[in-house]
N, C-alpha and C. Protein backbone atom coordinates (compact mmCIF):
# COMPACT_ATOMS: atom_id res chain seq x y z
N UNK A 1 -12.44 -4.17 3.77
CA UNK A 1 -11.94 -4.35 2.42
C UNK A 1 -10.87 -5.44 2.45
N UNK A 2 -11.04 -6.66 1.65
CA UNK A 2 -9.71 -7.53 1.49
C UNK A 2 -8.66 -7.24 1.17
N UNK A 3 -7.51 -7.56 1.31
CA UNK A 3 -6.59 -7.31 0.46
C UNK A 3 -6.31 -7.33 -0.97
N UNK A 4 -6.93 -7.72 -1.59
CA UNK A 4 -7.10 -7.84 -2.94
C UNK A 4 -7.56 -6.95 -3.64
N UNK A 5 -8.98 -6.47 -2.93
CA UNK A 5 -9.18 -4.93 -3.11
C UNK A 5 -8.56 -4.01 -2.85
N UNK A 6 -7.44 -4.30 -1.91
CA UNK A 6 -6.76 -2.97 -1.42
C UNK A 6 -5.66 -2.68 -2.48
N UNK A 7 -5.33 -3.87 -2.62
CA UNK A 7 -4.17 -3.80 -3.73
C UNK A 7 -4.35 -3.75 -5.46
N UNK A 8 -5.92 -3.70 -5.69
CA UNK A 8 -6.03 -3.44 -6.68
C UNK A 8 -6.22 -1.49 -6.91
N UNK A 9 -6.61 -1.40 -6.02
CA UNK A 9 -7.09 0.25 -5.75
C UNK A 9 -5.76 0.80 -5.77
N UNK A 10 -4.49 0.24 -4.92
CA UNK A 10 -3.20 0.95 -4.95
C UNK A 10 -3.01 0.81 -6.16
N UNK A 11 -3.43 -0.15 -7.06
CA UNK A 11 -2.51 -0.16 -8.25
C UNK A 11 -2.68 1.26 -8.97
N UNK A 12 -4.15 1.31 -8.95
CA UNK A 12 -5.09 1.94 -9.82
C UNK A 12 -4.16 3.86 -8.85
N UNK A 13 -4.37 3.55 -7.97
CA UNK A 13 -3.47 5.30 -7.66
C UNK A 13 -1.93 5.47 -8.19
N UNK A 14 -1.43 3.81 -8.03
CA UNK A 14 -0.25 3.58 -8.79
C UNK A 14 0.45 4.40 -10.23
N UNK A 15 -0.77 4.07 -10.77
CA UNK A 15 -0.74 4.17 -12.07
C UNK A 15 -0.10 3.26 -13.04
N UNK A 16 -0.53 1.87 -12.83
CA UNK A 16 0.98 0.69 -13.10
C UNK A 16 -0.05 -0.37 -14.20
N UNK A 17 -1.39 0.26 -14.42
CA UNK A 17 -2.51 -0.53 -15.30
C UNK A 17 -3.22 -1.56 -14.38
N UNK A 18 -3.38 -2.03 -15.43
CA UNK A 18 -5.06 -3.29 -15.03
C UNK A 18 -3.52 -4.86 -14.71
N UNK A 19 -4.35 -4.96 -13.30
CA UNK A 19 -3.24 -6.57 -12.99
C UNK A 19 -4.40 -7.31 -13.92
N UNK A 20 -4.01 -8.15 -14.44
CA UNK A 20 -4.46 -8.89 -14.70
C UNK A 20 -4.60 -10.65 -13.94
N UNK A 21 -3.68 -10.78 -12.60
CA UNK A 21 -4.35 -11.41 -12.00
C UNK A 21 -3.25 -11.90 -10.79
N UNK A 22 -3.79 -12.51 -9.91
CA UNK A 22 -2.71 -13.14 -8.62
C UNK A 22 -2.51 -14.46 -8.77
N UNK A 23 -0.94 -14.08 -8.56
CA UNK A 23 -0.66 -15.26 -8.69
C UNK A 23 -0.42 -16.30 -6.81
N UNK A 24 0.58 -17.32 -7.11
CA UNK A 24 0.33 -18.05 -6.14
C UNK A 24 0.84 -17.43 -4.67
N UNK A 25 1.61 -16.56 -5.04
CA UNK A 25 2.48 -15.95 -3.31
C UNK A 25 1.99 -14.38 -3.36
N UNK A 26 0.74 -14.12 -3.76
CA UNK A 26 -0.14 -13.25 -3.56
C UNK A 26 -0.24 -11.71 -3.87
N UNK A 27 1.13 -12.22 -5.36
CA UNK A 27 1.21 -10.92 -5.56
C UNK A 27 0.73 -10.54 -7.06
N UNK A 28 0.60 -9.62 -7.45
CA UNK A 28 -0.24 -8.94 -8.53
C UNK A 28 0.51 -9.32 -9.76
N UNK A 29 0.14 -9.59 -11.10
CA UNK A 29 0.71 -9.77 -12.04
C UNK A 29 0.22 -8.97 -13.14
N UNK A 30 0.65 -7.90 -13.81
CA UNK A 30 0.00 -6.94 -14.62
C UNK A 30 0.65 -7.40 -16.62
N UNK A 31 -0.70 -7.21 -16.60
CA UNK A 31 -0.92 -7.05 -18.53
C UNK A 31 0.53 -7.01 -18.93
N UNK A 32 0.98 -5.60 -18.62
CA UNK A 32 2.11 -5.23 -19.10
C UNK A 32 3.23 -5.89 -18.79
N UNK A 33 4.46 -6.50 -19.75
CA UNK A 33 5.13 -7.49 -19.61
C UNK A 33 5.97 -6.79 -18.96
N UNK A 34 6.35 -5.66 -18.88
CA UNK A 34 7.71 -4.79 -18.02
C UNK A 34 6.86 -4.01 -16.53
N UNK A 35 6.13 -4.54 -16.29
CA UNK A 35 5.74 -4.39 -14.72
C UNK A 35 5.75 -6.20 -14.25
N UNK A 36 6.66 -5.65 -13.42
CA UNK A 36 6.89 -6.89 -12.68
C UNK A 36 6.45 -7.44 -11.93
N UNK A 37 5.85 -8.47 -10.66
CA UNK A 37 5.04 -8.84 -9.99
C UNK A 37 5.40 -7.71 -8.76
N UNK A 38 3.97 -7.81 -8.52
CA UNK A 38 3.68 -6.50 -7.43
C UNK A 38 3.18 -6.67 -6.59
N UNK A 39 3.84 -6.06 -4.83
CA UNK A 39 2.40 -6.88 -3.80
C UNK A 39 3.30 -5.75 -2.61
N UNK A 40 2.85 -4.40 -2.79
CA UNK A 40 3.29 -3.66 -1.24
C UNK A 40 2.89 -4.02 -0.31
N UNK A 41 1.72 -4.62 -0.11
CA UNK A 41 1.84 -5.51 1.36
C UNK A 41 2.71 -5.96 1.72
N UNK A 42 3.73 -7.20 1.26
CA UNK A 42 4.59 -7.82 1.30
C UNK A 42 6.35 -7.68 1.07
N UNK A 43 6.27 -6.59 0.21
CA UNK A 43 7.16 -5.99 -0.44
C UNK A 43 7.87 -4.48 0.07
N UNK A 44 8.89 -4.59 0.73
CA UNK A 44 9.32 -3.37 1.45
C UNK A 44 9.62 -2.28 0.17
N UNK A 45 10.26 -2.94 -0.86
CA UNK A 45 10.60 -1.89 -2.08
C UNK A 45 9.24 -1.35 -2.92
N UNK A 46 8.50 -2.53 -2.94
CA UNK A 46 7.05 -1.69 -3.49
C UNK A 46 6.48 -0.67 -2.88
N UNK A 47 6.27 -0.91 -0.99
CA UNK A 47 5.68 0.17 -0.48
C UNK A 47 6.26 1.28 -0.69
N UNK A 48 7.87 1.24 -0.24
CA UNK A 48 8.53 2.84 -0.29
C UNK A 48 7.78 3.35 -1.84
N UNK A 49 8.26 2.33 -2.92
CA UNK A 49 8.07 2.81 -4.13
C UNK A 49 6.81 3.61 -4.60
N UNK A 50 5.63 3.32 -3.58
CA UNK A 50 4.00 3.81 -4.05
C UNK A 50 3.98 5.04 -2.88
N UNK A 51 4.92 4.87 -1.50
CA UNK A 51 5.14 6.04 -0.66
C UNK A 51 5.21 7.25 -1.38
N UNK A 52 6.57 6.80 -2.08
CA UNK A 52 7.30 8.01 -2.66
C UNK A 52 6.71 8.96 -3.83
N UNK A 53 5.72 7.83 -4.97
CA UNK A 53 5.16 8.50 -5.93
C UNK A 53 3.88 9.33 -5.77
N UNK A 54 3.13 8.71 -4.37
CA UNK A 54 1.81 9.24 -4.13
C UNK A 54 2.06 10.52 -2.89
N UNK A 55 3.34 10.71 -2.75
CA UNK A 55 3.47 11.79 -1.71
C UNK A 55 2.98 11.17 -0.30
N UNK A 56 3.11 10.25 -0.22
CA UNK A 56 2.89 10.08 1.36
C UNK A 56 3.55 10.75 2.13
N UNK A 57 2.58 10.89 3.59
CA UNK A 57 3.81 11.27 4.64
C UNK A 57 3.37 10.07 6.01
N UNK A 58 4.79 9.58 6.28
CA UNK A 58 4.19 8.47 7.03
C UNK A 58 5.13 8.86 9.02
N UNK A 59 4.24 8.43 9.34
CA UNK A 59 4.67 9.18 10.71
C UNK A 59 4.20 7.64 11.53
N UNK A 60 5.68 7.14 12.59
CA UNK A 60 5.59 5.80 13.04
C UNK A 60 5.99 6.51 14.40
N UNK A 61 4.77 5.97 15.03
CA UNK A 61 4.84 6.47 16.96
C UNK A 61 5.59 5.31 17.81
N UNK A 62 6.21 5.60 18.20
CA UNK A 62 7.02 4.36 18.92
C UNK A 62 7.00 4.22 20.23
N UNK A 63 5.72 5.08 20.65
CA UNK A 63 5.17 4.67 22.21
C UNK A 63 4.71 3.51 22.77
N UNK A 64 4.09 3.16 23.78
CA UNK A 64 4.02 1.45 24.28
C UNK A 64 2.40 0.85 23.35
N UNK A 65 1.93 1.60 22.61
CA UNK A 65 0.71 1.14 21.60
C UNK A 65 1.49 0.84 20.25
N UNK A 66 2.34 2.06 19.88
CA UNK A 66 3.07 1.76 18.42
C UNK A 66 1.88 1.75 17.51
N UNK A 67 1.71 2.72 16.63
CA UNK A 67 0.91 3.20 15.43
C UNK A 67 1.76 3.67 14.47
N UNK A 68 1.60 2.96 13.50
CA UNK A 68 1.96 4.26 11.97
C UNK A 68 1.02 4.71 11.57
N UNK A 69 1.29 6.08 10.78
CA UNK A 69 0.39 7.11 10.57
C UNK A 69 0.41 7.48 8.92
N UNK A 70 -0.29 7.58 8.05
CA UNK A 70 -0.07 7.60 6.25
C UNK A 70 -0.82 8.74 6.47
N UNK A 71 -0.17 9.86 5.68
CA UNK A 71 -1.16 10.92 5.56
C UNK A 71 -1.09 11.31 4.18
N UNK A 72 -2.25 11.66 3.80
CA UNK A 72 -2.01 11.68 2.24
C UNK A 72 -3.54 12.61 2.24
N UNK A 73 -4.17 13.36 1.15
CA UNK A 73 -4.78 14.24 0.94
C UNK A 73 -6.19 14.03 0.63
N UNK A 74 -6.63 12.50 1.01
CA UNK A 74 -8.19 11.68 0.49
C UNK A 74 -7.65 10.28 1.63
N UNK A 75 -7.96 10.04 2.67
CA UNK A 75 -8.36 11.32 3.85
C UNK A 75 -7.51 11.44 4.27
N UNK A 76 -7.23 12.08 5.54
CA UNK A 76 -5.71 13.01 5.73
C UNK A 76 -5.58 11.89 6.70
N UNK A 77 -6.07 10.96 6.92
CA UNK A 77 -5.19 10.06 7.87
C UNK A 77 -5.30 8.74 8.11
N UNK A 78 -4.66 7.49 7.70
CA UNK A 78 -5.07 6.05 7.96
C UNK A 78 -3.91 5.72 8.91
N UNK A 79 -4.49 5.09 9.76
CA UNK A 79 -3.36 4.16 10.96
C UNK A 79 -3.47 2.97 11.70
N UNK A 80 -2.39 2.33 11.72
CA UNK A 80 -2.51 0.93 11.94
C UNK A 80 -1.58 0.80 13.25
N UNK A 81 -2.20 -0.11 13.93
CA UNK A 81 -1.15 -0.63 15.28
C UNK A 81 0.38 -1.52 14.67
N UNK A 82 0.98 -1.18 14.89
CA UNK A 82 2.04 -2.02 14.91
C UNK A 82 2.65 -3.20 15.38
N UNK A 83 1.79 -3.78 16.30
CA UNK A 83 2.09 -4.93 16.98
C UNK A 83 3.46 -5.32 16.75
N UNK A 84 3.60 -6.71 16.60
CA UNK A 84 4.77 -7.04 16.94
C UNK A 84 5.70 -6.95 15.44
N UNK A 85 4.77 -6.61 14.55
CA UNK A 85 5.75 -6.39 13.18
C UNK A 85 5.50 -4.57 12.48
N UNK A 86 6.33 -3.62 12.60
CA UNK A 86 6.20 -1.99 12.65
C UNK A 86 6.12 -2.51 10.93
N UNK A 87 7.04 -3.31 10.52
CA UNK A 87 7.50 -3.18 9.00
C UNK A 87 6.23 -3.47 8.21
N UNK A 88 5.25 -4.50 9.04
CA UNK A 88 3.73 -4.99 8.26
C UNK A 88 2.61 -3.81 8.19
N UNK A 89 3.00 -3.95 9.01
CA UNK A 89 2.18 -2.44 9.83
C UNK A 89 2.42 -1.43 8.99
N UNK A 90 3.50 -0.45 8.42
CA UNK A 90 4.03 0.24 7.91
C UNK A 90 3.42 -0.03 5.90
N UNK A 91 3.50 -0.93 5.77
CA UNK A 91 3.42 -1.65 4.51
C UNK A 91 2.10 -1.04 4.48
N UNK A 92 0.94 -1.90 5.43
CA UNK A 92 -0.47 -2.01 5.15
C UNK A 92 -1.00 -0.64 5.37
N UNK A 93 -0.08 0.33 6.25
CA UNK A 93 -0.98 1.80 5.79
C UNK A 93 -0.53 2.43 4.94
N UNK A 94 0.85 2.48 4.36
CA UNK A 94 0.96 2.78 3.08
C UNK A 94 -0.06 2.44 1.89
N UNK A 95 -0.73 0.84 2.21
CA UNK A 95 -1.30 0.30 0.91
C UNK A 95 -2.90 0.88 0.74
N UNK A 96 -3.49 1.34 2.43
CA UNK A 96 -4.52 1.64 2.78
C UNK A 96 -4.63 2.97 2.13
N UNK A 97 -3.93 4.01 2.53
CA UNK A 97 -3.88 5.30 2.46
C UNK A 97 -3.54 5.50 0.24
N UNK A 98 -2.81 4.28 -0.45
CA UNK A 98 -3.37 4.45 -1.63
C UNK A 98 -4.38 3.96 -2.45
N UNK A 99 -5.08 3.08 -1.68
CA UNK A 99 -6.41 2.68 -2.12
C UNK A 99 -7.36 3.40 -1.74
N UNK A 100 -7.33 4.33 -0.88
CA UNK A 100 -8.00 5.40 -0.38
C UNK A 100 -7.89 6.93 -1.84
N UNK A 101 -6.76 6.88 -1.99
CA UNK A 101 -6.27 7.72 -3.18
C UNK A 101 -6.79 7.54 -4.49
N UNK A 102 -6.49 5.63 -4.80
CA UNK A 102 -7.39 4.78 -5.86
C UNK A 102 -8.80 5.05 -6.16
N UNK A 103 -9.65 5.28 -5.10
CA UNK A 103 -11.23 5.39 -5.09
C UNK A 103 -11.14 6.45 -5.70
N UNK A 104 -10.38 7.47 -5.57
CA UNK A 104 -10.75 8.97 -6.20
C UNK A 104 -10.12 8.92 -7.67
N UNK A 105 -10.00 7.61 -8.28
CA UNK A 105 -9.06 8.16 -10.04
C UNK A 105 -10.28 7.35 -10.48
């Protein structure tokens, strides 16, 4: 799935409406004039922000592989390596685990 899809699906679990389109630094721009440009991939305050509303529970292993862990209830588990950035890493299973959520609204 691209990112584009992923981040349209979070929107859609979001609950934040129809983006109406991307702009140039790849983040979402919605219909509604009081939603502001949006892109939890990129955005440390967006992810917490879609963490917090969709009930995530995010669990970051800090062994010599380094995985974060999104658990959320459709499916109970998405995880990503962390390589050399935990914070990207962290972002993109947050965004995974609500586009996963998205498919089901």
């Amino acid at each position: 799935m691209t990112d584009r899809e992923l981040l349209k699906l979070a929107a859609k679990a979001y609950g934040i409406g129809k983006p109406a389109y991307v702009n140039d630094s790849g983040s979402w721009v919605f219909i509604d004039p009081n939603t502001p440009n949006w892109n939890p991939l990129t955005n440390d305050g967006d992810a917490l922000r879609l963490a917090v509303k969709l009930h995530l529970h995010l669990q970051i292993d800090d062994t010599e592989l380094g995985e974060v862990f999104a658990f959320c209830e459709v499916p109970s588990e998405i995880s990503e390596l962390t390589g050399s950035d935990p914070y990207h890493s962290t972002r993109r299973a947050i965004v995974r685990a609500a586009a996963e959520i998205g498919k089901t609204k």
